[in-house]
Every structure is written in C-alpha cells, then in structure tokens.
N, C-alpha and C. Protein backbone atom coordinates (compact mmCIF):
# COMPACT_ATOMS: atom_id res chain seq x y z
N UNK A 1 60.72 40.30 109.95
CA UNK A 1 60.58 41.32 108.92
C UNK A 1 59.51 42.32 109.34
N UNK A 2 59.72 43.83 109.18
CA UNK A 2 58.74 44.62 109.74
C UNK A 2 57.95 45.11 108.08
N UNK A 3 56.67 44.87 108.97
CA UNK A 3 55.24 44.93 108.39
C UNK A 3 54.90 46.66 108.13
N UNK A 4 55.10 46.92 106.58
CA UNK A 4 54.19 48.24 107.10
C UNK A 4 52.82 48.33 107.13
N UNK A 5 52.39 49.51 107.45
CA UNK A 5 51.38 49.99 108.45
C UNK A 5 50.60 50.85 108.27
N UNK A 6 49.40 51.14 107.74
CA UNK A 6 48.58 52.65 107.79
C UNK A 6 48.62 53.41 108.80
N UNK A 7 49.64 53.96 109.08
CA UNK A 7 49.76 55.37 110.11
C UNK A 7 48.37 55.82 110.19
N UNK A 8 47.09 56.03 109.69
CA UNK A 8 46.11 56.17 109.98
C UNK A 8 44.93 55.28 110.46
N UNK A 9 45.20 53.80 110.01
CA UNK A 9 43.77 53.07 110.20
C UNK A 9 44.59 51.30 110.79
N UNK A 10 45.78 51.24 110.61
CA UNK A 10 46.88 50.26 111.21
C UNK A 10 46.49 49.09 109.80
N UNK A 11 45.96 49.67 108.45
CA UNK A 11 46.06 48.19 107.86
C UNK A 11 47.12 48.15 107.14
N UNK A 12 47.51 46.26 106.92
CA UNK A 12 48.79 46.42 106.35
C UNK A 12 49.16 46.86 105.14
N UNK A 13 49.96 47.19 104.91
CA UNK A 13 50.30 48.24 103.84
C UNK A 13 50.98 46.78 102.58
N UNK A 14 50.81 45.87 102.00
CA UNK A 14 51.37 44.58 101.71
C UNK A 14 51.57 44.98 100.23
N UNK A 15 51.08 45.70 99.59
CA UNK A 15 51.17 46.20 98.00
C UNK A 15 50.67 47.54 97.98
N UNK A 16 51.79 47.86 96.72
CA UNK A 16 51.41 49.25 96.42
C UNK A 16 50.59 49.99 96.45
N UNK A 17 49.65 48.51 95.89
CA UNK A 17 48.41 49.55 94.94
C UNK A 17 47.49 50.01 95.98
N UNK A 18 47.95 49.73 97.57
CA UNK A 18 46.83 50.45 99.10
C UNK A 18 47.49 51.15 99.68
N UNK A 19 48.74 52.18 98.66
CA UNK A 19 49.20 53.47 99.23
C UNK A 19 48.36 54.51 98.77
N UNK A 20 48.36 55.58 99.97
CA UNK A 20 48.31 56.92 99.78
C UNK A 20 48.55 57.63 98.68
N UNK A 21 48.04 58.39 98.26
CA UNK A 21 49.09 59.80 97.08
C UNK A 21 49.40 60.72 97.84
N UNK A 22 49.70 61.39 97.10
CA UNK A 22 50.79 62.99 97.49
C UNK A 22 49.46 63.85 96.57
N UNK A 23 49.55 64.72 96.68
CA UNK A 23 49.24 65.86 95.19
C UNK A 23 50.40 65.34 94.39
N UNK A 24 49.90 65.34 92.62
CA UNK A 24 50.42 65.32 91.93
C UNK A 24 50.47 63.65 91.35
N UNK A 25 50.20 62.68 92.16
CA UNK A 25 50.01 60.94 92.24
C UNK A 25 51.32 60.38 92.59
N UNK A 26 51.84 60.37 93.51
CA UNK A 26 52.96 60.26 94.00
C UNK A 26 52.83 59.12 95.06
N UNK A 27 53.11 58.34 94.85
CA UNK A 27 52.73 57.22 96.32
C UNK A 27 53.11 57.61 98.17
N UNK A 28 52.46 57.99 98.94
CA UNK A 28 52.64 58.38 100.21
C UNK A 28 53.00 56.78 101.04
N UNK A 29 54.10 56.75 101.54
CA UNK A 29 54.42 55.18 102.21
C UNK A 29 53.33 54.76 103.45
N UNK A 30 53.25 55.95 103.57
CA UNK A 30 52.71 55.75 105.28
C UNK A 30 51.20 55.88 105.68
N UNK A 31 50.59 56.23 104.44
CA UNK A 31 49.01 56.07 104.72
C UNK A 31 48.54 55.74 103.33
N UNK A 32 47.23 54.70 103.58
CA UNK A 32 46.52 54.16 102.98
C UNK A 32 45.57 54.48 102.04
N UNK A 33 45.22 54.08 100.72
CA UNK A 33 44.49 54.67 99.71
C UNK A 33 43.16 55.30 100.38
N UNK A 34 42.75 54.45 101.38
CA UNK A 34 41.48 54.51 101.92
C UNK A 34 41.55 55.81 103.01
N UNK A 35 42.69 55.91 103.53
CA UNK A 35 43.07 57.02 104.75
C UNK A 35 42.86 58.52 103.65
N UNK A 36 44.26 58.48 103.30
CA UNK A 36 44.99 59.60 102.12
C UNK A 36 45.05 59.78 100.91
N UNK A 37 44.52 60.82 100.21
CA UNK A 37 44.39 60.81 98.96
C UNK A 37 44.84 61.98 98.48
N UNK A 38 45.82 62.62 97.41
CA UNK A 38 45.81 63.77 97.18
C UNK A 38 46.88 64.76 98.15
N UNK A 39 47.22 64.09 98.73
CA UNK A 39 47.82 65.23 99.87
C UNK A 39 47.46 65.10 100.89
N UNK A 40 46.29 64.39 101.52
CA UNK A 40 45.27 65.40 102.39
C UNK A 40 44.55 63.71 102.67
N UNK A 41 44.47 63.79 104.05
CA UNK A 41 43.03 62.79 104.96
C UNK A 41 41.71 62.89 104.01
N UNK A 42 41.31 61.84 103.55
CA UNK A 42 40.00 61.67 102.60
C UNK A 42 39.01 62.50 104.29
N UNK A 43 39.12 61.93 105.49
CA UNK A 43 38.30 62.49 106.64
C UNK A 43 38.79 63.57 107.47
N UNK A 44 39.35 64.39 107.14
CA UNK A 44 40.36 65.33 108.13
C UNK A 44 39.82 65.36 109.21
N UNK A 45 38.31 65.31 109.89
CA UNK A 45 37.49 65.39 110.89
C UNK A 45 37.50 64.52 111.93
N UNK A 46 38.17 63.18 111.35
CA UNK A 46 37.72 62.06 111.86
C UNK A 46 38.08 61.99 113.22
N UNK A 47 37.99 61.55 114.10
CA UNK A 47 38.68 61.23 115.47
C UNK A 47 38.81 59.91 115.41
N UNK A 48 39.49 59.38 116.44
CA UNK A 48 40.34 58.25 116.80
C UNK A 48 39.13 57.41 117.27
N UNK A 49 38.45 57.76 117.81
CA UNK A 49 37.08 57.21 118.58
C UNK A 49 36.06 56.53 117.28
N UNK A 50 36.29 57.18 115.93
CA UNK A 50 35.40 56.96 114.89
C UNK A 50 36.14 56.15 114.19
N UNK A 51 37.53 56.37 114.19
CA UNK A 51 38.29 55.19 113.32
C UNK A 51 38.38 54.11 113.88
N UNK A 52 38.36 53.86 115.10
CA UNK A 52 37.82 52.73 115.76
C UNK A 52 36.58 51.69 115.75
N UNK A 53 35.38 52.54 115.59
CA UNK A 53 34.18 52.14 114.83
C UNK A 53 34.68 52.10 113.45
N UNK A 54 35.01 52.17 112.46
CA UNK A 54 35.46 51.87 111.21
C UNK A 54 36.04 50.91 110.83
N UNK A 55 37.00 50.25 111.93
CA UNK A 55 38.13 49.49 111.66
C UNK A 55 37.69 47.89 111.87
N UNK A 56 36.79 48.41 113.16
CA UNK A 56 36.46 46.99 113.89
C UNK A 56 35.85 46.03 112.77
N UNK A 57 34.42 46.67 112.46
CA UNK A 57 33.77 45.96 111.60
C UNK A 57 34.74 44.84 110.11
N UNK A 58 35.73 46.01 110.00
CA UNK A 58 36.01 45.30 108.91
C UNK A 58 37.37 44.28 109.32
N UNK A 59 37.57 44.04 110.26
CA UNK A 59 38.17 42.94 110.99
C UNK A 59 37.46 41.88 111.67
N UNK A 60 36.62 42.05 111.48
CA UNK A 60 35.50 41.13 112.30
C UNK A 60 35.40 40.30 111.12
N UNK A 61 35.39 40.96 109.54
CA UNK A 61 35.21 40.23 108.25
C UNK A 61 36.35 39.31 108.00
N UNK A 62 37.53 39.67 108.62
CA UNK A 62 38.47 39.31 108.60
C UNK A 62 38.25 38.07 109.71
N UNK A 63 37.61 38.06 110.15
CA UNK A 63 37.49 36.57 111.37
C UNK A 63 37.56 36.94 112.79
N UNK A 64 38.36 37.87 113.32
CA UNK A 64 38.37 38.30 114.45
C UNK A 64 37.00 38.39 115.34
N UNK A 65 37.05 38.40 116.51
CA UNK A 65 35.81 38.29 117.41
C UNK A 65 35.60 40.05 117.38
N UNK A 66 34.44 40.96 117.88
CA UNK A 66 34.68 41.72 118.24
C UNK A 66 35.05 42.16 119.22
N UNK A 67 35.61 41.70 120.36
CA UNK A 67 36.16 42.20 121.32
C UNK A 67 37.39 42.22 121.37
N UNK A 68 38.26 40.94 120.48
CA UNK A 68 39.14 41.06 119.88
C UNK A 68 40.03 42.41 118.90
N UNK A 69 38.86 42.37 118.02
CA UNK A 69 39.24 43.45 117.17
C UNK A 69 39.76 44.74 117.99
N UNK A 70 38.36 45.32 118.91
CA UNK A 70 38.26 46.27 119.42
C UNK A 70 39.93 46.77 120.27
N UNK A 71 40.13 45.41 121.35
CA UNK A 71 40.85 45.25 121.89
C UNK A 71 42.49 45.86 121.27
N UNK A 72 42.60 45.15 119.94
CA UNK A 72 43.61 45.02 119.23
C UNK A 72 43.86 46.60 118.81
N UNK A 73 42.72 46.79 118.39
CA UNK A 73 42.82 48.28 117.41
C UNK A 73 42.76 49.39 118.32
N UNK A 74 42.32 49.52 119.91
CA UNK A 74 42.49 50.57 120.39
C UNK A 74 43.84 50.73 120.75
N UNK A 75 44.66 49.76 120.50
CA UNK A 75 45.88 49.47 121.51
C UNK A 75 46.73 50.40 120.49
N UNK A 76 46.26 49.63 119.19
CA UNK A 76 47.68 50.65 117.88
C UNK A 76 47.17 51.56 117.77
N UNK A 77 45.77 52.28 117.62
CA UNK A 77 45.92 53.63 117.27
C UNK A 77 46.32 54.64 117.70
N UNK A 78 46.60 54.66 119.31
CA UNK A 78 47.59 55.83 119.90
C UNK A 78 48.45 55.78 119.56
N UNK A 79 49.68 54.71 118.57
CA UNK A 79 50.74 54.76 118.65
C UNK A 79 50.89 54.91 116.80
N UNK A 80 49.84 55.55 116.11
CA UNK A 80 50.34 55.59 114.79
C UNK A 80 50.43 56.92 114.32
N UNK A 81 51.20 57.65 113.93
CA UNK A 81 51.56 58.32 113.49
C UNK A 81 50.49 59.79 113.41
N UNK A 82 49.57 59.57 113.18
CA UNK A 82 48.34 60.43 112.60
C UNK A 82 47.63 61.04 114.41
N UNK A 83 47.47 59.79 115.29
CA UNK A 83 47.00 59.93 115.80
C UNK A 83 47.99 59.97 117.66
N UNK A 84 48.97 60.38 117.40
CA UNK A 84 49.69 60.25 118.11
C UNK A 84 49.89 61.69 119.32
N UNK A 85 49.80 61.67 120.56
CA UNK A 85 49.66 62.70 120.76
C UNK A 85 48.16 63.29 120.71
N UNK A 86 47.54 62.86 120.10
CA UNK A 86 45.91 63.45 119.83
C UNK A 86 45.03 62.87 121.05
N UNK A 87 44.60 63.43 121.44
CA UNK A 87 43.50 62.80 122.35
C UNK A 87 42.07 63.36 121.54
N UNK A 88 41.54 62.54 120.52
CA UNK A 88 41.20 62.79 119.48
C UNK A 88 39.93 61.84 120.11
C-alpha cells in the first residue's frame, strides 16, 4: 500500500488532520500542515539544505540514529515534489 508523503518535509501524511490548506481551508493532499498553510509554504525561503537540519532532529525523536536520519532524509528530498529540480 503506498504511503503518502509531505512533498515538502517527506512526513507521513497518515491523517487528515497533517494536511496542508489551500486559501479558503481546503485540504492540500500533498503538503503538510507544518510545510503549507493557506496556499503558500509557511517558509517560502527555505532551502533543501535547511529542511534537512529540520527534519533530522525530529527523527532522531523518533529513534533513528543521526546518521541514519541524515542519510535517509537527504536521499528523499531531491525526489519530492517541492524540491525537485532545485538545487536549493
């Protein structure tokens, strides 16, 4: 069964209530309350390099080693949606 995915930060998307909005409160499938809000990147600035520092930590809470994490999370973020193409 395929898992969705924060096109912005790779967490799993497992219930509603850690989707995105639209303008207007509209649920966005593909990015995360924490990513997207409103229409629009809560960080429009961010680079790929910083969401990386962002992500790790809170996978590490999750149990992961950090080299693990690191490992894991540089691998998906070239390939999600947001950051695709970006050499960000």
């Amino acid at each position: 069964m395929f898992e969705r995915i924060c096109q912005s930060c790779g967490m799993p998307l497992t219930d509603n209530n850690l989707l995105g909005t639209e303008k207007g409160g509209a649920q966005n499938s593909e990015y995360c309350v924490y990513c997207y809000e409103d229409g629009r990147f809560k960080q429009p600035d961010l680079t790929m390099e910083a969401m990386i520092e962002i992500c790790v930590p809170r996978m590490k809470e999750g149990g992961m080693k950090e080299e693990e994490a690191r490992a894991m999370i540089s691998g998906l973020l070239p390939n999600l949606k947001r950051w695709r193409g970006n050499n960000a």
